[in-house]
C-alpha atoms as a PDB file:
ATOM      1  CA  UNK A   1     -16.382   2.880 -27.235  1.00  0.00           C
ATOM      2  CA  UNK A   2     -14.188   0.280 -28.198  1.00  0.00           C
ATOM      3  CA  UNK A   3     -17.168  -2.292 -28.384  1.00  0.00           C
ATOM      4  CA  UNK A   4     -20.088   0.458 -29.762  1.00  0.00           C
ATOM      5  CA  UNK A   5     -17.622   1.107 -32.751  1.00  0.00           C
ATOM      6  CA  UNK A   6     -16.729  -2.518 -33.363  1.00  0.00           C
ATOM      7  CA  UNK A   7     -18.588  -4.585 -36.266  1.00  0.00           C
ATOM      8  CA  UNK A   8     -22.328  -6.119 -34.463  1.00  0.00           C
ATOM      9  CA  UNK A   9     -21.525  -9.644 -35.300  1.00  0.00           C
ATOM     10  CA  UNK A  10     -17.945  -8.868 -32.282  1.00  0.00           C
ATOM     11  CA  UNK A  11     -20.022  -6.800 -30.035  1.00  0.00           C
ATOM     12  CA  UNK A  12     -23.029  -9.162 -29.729  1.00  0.00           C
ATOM     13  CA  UNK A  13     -20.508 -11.765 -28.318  1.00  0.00           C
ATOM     14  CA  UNK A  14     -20.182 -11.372 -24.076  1.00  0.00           C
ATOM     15  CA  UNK A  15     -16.423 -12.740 -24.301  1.00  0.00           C
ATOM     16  CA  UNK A  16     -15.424  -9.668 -26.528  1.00  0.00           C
ATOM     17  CA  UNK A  17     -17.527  -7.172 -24.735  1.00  0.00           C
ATOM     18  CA  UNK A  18     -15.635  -8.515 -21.740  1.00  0.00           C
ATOM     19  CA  UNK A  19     -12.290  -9.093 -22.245  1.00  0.00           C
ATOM     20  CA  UNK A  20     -11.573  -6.370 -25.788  1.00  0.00           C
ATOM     21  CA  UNK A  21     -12.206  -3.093 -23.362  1.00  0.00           C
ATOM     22  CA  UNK A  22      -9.095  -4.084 -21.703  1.00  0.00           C
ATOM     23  CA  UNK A  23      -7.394  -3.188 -24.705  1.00  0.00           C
ATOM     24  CA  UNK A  24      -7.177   0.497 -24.164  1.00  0.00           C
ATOM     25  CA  UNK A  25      -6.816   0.195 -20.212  1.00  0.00           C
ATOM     26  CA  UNK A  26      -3.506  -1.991 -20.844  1.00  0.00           C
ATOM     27  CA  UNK A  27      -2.713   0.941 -23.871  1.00  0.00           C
ATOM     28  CA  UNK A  28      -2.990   3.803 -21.375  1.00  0.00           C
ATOM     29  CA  UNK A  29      -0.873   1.695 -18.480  1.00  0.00           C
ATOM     30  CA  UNK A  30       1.823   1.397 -21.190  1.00  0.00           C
ATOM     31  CA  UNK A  31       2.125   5.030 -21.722  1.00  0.00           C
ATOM     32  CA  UNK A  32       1.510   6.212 -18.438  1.00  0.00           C
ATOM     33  CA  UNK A  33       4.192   4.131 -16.913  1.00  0.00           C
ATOM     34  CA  UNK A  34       6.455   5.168 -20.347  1.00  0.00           C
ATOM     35  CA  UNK A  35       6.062   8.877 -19.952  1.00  0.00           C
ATOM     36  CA  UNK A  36       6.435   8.571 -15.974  1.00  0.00           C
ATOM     37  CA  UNK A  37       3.126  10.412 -15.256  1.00  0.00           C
ATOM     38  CA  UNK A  38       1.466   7.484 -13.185  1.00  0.00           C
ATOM     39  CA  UNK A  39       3.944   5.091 -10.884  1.00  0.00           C
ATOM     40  CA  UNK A  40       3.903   1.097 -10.916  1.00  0.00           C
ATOM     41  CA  UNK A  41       2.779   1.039  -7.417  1.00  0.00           C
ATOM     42  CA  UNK A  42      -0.704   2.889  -7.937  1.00  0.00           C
ATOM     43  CA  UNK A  43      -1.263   1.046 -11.185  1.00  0.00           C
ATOM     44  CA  UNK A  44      -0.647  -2.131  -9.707  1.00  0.00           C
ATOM     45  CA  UNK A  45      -3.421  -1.068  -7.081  1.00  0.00           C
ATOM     46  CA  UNK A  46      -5.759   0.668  -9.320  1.00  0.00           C
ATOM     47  CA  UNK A  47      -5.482  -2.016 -12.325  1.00  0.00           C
ATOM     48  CA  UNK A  48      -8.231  -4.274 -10.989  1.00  0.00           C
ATOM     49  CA  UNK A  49     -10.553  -1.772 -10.689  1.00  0.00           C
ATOM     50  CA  UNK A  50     -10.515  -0.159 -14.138  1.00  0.00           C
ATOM     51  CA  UNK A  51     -10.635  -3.459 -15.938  1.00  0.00           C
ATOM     52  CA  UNK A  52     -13.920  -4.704 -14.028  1.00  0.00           C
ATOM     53  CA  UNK A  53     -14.878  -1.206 -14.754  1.00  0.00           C
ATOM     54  CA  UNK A  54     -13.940  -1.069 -18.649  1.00  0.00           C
ATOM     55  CA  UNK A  55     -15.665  -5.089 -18.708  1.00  0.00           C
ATOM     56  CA  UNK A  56     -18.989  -3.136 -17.722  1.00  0.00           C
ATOM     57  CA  UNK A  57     -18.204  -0.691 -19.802  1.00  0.00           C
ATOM     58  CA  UNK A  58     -18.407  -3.068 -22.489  1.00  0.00           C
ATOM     59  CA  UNK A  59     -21.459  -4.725 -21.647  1.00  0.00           C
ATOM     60  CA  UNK A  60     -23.061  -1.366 -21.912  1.00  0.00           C
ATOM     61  CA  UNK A  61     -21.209  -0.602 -25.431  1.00  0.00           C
ATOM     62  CA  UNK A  62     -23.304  -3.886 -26.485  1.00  0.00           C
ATOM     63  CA  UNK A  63     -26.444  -2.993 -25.490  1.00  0.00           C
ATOM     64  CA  UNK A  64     -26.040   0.240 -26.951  1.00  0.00           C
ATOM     65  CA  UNK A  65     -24.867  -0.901 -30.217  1.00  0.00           C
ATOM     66  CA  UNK A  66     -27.522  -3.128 -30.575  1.00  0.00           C
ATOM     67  CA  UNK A  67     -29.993  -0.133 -29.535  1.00  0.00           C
ATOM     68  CA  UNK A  68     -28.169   2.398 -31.576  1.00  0.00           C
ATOM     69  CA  UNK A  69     -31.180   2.748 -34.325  1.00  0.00           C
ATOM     70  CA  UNK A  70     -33.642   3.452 -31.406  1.00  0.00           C
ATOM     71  CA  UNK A  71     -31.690   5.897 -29.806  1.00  0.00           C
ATOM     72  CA  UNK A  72     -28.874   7.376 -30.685  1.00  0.00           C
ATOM     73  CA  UNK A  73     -28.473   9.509 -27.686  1.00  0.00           C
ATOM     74  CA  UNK A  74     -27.181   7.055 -25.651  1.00  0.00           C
ATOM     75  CA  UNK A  75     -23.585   6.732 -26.718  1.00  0.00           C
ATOM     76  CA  UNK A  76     -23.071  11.020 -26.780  1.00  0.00           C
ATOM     77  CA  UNK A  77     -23.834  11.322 -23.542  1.00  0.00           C
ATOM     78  CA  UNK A  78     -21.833   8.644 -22.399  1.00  0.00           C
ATOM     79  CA  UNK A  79     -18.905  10.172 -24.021  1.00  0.00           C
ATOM     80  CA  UNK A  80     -19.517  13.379 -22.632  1.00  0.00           C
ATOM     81  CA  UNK A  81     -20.082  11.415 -18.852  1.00  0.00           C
ATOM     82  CA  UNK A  82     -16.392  12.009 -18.008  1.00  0.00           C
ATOM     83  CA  UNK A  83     -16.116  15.615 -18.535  1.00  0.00           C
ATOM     84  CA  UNK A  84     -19.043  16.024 -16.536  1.00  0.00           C
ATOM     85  CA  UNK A  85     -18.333  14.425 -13.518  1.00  0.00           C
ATOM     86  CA  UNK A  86     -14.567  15.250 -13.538  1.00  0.00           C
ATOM     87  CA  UNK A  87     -14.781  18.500 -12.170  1.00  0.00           C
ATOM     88  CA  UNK A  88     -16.905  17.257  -9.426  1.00  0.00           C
ATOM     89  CA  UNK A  89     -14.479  14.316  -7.947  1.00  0.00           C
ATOM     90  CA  UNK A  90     -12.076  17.173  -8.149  1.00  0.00           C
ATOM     91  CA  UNK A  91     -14.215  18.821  -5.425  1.00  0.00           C
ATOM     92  CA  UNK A  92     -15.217  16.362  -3.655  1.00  0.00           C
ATOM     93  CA  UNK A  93     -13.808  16.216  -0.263  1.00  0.00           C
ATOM     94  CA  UNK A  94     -11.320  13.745   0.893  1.00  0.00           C
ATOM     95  CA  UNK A  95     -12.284  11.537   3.996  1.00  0.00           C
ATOM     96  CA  UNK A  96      -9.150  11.370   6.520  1.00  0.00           C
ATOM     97  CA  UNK A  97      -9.834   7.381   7.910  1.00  0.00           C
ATOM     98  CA  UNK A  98      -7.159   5.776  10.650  1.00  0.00           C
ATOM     99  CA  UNK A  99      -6.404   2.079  10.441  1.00  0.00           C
ATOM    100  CA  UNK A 100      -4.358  -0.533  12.585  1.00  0.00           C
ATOM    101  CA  UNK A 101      -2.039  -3.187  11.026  1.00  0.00           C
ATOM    102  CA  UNK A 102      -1.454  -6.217  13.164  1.00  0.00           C
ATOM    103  CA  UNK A 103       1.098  -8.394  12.929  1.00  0.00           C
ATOM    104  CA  UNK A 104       3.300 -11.316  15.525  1.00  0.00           C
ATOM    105  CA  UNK A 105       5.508 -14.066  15.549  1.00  0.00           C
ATOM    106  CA  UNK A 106       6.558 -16.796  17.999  1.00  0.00           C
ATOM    107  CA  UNK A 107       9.953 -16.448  19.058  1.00  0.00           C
ATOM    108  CA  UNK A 108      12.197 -19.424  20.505  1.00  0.00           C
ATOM    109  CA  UNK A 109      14.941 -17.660  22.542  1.00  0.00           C
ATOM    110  CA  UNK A 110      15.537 -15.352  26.090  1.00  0.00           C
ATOM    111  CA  UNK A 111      13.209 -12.813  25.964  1.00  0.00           C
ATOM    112  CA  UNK A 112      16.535 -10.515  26.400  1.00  0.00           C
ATOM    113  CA  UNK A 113      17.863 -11.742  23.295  1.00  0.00           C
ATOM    114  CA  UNK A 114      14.454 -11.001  21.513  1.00  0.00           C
ATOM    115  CA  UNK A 115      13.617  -7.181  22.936  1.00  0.00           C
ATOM    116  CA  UNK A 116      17.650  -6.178  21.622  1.00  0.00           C
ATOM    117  CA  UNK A 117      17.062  -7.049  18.423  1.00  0.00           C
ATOM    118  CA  UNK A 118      13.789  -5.506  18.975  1.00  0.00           C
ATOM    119  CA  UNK A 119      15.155  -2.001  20.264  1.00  0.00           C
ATOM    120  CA  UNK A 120      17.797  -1.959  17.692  1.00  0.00           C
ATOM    121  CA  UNK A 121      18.242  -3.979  14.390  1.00  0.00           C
ATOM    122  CA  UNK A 122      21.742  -4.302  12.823  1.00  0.00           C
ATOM    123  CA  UNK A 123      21.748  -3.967   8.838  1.00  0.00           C
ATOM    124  CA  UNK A 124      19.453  -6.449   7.052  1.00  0.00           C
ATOM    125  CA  UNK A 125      21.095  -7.719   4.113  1.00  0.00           C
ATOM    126  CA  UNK A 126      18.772  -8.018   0.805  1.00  0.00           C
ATOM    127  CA  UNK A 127      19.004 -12.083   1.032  1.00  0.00           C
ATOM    128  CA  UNK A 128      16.549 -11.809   4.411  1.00  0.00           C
ATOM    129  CA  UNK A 129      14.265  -9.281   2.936  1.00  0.00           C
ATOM    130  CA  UNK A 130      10.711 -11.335   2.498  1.00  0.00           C
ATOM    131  CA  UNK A 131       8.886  -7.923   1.977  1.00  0.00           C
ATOM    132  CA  UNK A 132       7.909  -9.596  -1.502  1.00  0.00           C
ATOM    133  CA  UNK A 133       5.098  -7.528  -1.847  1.00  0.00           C
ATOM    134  CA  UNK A 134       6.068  -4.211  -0.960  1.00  0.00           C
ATOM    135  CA  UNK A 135       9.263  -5.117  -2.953  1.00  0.00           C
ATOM    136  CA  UNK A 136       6.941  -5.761  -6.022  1.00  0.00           C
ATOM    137  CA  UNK A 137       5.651  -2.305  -5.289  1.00  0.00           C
ATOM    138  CA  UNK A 138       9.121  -0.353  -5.759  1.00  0.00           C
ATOM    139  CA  UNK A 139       8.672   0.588  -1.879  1.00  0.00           C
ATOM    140  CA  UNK A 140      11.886   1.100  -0.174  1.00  0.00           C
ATOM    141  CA  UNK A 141      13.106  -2.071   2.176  1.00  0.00           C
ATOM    142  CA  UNK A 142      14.418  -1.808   6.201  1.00  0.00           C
ATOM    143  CA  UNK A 143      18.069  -1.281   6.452  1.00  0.00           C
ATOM    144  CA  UNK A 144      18.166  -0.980  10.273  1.00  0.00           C
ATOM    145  CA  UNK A 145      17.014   0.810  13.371  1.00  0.00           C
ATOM    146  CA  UNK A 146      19.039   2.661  15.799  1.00  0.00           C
ATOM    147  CA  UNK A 147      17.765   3.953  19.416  1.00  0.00           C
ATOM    148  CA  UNK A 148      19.937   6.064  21.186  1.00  0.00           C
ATOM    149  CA  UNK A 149      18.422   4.903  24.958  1.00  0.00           C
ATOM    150  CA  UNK A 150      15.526   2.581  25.956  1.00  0.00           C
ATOM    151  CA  UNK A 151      12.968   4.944  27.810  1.00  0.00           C
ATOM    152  CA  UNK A 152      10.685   7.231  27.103  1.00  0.00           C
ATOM    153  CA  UNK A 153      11.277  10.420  25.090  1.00  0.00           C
ATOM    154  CA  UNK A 154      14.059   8.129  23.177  1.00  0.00           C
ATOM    155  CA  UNK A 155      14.771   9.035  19.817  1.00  0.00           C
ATOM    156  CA  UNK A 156      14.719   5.791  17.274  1.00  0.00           C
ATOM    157  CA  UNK A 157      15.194   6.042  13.641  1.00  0.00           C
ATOM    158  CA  UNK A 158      14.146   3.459  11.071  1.00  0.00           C
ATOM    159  CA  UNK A 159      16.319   3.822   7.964  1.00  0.00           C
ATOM    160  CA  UNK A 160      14.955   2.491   4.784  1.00  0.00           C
ATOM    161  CA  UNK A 161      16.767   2.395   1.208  1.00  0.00           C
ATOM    162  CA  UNK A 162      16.027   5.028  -1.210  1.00  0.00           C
ATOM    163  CA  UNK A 163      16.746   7.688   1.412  1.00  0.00           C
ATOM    164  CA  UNK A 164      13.082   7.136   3.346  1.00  0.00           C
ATOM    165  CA  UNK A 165      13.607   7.461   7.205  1.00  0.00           C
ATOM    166  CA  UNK A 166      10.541   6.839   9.519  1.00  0.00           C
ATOM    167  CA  UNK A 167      11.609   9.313  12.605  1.00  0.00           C
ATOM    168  CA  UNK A 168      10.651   7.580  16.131  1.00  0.00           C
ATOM    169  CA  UNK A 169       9.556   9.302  19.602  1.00  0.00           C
ATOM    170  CA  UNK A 170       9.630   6.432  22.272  1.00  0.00           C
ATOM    171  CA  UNK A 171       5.876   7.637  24.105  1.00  0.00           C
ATOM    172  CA  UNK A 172       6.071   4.060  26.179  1.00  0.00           C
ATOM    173  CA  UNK A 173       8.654   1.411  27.953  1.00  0.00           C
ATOM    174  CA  UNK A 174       8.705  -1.257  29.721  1.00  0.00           C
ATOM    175  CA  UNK A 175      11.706  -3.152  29.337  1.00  0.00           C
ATOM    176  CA  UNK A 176      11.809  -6.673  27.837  1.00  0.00           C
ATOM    177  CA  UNK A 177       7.995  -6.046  27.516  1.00  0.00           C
ATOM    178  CA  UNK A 178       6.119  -2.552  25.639  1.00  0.00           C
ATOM    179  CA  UNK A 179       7.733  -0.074  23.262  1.00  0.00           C
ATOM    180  CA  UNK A 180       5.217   2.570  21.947  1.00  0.00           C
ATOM    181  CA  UNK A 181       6.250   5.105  19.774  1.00  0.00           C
ATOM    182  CA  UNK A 182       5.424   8.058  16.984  1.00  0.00           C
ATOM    183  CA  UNK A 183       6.455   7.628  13.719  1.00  0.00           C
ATOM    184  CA  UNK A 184       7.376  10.593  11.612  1.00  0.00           C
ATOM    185  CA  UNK A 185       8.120  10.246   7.862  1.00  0.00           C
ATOM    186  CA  UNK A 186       9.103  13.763   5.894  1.00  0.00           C
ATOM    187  CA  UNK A 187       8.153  13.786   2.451  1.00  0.00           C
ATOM    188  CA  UNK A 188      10.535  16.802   1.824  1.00  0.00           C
ATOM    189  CA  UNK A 189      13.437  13.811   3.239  1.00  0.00           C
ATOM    190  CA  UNK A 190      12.482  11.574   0.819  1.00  0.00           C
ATOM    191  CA  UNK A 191      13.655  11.411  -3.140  1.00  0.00           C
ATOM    192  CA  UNK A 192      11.105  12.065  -5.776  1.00  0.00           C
ATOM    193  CA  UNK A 193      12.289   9.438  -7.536  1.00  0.00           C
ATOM    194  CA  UNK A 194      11.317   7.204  -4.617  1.00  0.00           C
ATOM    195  CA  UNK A 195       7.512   6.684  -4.624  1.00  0.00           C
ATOM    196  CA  UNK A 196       4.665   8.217  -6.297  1.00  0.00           C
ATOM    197  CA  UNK A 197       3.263  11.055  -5.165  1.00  0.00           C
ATOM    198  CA  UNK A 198       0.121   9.164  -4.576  1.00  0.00           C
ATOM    199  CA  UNK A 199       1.916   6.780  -1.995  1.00  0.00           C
ATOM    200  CA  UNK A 200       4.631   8.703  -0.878  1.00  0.00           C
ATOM    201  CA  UNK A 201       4.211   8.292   2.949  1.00  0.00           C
ATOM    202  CA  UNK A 202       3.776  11.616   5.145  1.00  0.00           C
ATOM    203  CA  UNK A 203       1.998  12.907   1.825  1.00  0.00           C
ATOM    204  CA  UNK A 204      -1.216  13.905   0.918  1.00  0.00           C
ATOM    205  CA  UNK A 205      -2.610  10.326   0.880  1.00  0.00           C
ATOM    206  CA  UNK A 206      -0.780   8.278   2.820  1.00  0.00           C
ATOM    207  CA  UNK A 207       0.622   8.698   6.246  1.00  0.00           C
ATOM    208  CA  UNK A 208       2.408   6.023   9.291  1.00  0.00           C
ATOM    209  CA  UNK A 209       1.148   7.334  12.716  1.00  0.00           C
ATOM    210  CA  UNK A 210       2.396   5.250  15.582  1.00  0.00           C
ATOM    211  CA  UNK A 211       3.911   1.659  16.148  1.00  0.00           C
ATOM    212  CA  UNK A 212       3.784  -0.687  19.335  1.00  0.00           C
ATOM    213  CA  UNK A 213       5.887  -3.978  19.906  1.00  0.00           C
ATOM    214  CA  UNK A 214       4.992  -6.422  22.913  1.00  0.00           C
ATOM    215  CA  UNK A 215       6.483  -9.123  24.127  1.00  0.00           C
ATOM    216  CA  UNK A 216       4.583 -12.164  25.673  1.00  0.00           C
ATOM    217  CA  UNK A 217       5.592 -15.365  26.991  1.00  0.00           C
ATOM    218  CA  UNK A 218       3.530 -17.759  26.433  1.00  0.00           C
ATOM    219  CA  UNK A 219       2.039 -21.593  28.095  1.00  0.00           C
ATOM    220  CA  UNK A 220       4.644 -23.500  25.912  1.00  0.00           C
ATOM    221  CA  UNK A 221       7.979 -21.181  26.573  1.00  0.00           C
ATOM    222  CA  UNK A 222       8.231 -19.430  23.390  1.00  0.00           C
ATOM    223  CA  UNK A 223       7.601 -16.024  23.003  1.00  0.00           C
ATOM    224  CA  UNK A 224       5.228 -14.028  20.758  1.00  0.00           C
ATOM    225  CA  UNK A 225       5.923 -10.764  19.471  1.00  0.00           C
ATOM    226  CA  UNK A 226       3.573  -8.222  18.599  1.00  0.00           C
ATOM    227  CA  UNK A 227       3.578  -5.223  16.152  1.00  0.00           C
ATOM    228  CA  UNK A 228       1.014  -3.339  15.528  1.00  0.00           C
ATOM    229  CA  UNK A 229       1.149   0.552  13.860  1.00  0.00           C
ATOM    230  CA  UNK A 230      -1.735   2.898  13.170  1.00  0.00           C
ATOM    231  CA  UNK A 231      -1.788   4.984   9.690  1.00  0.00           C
ATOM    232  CA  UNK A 232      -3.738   7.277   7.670  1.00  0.00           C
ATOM    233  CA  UNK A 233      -5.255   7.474   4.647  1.00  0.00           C
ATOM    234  CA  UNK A 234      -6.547  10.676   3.385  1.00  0.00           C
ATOM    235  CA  UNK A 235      -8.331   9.757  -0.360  1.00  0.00           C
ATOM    236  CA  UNK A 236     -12.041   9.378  -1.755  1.00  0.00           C
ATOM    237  CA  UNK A 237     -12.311   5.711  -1.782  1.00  0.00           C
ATOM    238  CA  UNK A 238     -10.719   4.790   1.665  1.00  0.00           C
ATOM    239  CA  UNK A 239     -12.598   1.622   1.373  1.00  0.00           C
ATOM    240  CA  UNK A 240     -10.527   0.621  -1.590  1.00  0.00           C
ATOM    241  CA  UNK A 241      -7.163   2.344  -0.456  1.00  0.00           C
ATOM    242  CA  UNK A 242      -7.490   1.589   3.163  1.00  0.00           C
ATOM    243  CA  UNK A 243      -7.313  -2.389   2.203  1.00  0.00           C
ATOM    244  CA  UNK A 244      -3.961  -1.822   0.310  1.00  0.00           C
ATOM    245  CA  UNK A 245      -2.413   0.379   3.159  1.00  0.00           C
ATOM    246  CA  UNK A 246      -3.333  -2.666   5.140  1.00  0.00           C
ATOM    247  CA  UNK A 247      -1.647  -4.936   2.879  1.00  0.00           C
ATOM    248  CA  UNK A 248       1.373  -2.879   2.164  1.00  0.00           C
ATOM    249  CA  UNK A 249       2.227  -1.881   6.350  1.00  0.00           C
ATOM    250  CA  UNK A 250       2.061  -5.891   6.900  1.00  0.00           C
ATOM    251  CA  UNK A 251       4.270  -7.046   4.623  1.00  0.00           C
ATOM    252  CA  UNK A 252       6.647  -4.532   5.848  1.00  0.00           C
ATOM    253  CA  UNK A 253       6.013  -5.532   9.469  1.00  0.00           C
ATOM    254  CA  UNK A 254       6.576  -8.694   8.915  1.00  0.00           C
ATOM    255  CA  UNK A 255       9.195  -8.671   7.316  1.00  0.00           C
ATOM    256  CA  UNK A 256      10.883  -7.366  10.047  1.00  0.00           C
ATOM    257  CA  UNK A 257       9.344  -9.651  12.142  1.00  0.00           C
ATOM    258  CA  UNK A 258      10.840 -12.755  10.243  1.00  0.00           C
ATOM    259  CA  UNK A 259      14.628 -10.676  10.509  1.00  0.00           C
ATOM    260  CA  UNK A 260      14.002 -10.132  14.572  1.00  0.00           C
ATOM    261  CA  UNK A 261      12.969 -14.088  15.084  1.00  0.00           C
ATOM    262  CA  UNK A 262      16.200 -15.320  12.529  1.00  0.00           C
ATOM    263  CA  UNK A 263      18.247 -13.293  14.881  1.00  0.00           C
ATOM    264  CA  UNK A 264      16.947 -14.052  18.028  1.00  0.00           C
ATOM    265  CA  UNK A 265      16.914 -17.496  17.484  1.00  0.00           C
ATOM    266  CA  UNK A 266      20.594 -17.874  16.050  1.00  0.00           C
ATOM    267  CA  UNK A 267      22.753 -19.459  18.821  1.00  0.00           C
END
């Protein structure tokens, strides 16, 4: 629209019907973020999208303006396009998909040194957060993790700011080796005024399933640890959202990562 209703000299040029639909996206993020009915986590991940979508968009407004005396058709059932297909994303079904984030780090130090501040992690001061871009995001950062006995059936809790607490069911140990456990978040735990809705974890969309750490020595004497989780997404474009789950449980993982070597390694 914003190219079919501009002057034909502006919308027979590519660079405006490329670049002048973003006007309105950039409009609507404004007041959407003002009036606190979308989050800046989900525009940040959405954002791309709609502007390669409102650049083709454009393109189309072109041709259409240039084609308007042939058929003027066109650009009223365009306009219409959204209401007609809204109702049926509404009802299309949501695909449940599981994914695995890996993550390790090589560790100088005693591999007793490494799995305590693996089992348990003393508060992490913001100055050794590097979760730069779930801190982008808005997500909550680690505080610390407490375990109240290394074996199975333990009961671990990772505490996070903004009130989010990932509850943990040790399922395997080995000492100085394996920990394998469920991860449990509550939404009902969790502030509103955390996350959005649409990323709130143990939500609709988004949920953490399971984590794993492993220790292994390796050739040269260091030690490389290994974290790996499984989660969930639960959306229509899993494609799309699975890639920024993957992104997001990462950073966070190693992050923690970076805190356990720092620690391990300190004399």
């Amino acid at each position: 629209m914003t190219v079919y209703l501009s002057n034909h000299e502006k919308s027979g040029k590519i660079v405006f019907k490329i670049f002048v639909p973003w006007i309105p996206i950039f409009i609507f993020l404004i007041l959407t973020l003002a009036f606190a009915i979308e989050g800046w986590a989900c525009w940040l991940m959405i954002l791309p999208i709609f502007l390669v979508a409102s650049s083709i968009g454009g393109v189309l407004g072109g041709y259409l303006k240039a084609q308007s005396r042939k058929n003027k058709l066109n650009i009223s059932i365009l306009i219409l396009l959204p209401f007609l297909m809204g109702p049926l994303e509404s009802v299309m079904e949501k695909i449940s998909s599981t994914y695995q984030a890996y993550t390790y780090i090589d560790i100088n130090a005693p591999s007793e040194k490494i799995w305590d501040n693996v089992t348990r992690v003393k508060e992490i001061p913001i100055d050794s957060d590097t979760g730069y871009l779930t801190r982008s995001l808005g997500f909550p950062r680690p505080l610390k993790a407490e375990l109240n006995y290394e074996g199975v059936g333990a009961y671990r809790e990772a505490i996070f700011t903004k009130g989010l607490i990932f509850h943990e069911t040790v399922t395997e140990y080995e000492d100085n080796h394996k920990m394998s456990f469920t991860i449990k978040a509550y939404p009902h735990e969790i502030p509103s005024t955390t996350l959005d809705e649409h990323v709130v974890i143990g939500g609709n969309y988004f949920d953490v399933l399971n984590g794993t750490y492993e220790l292994e020595k390796l050739p040269n004497g260091l030690f490389r640890l290994h974290l790996y989780s499984h989660f969930k997404m639960n959306t229509t474009f899993n494609f799309y959202a699975g890639w920024w789950g993957k992104l997001i449980m990462k950073d966070i993982q190693n992050n923690i990562l970076q805190v356990q070597k720092k620690r391990s390694e300190t004399r």
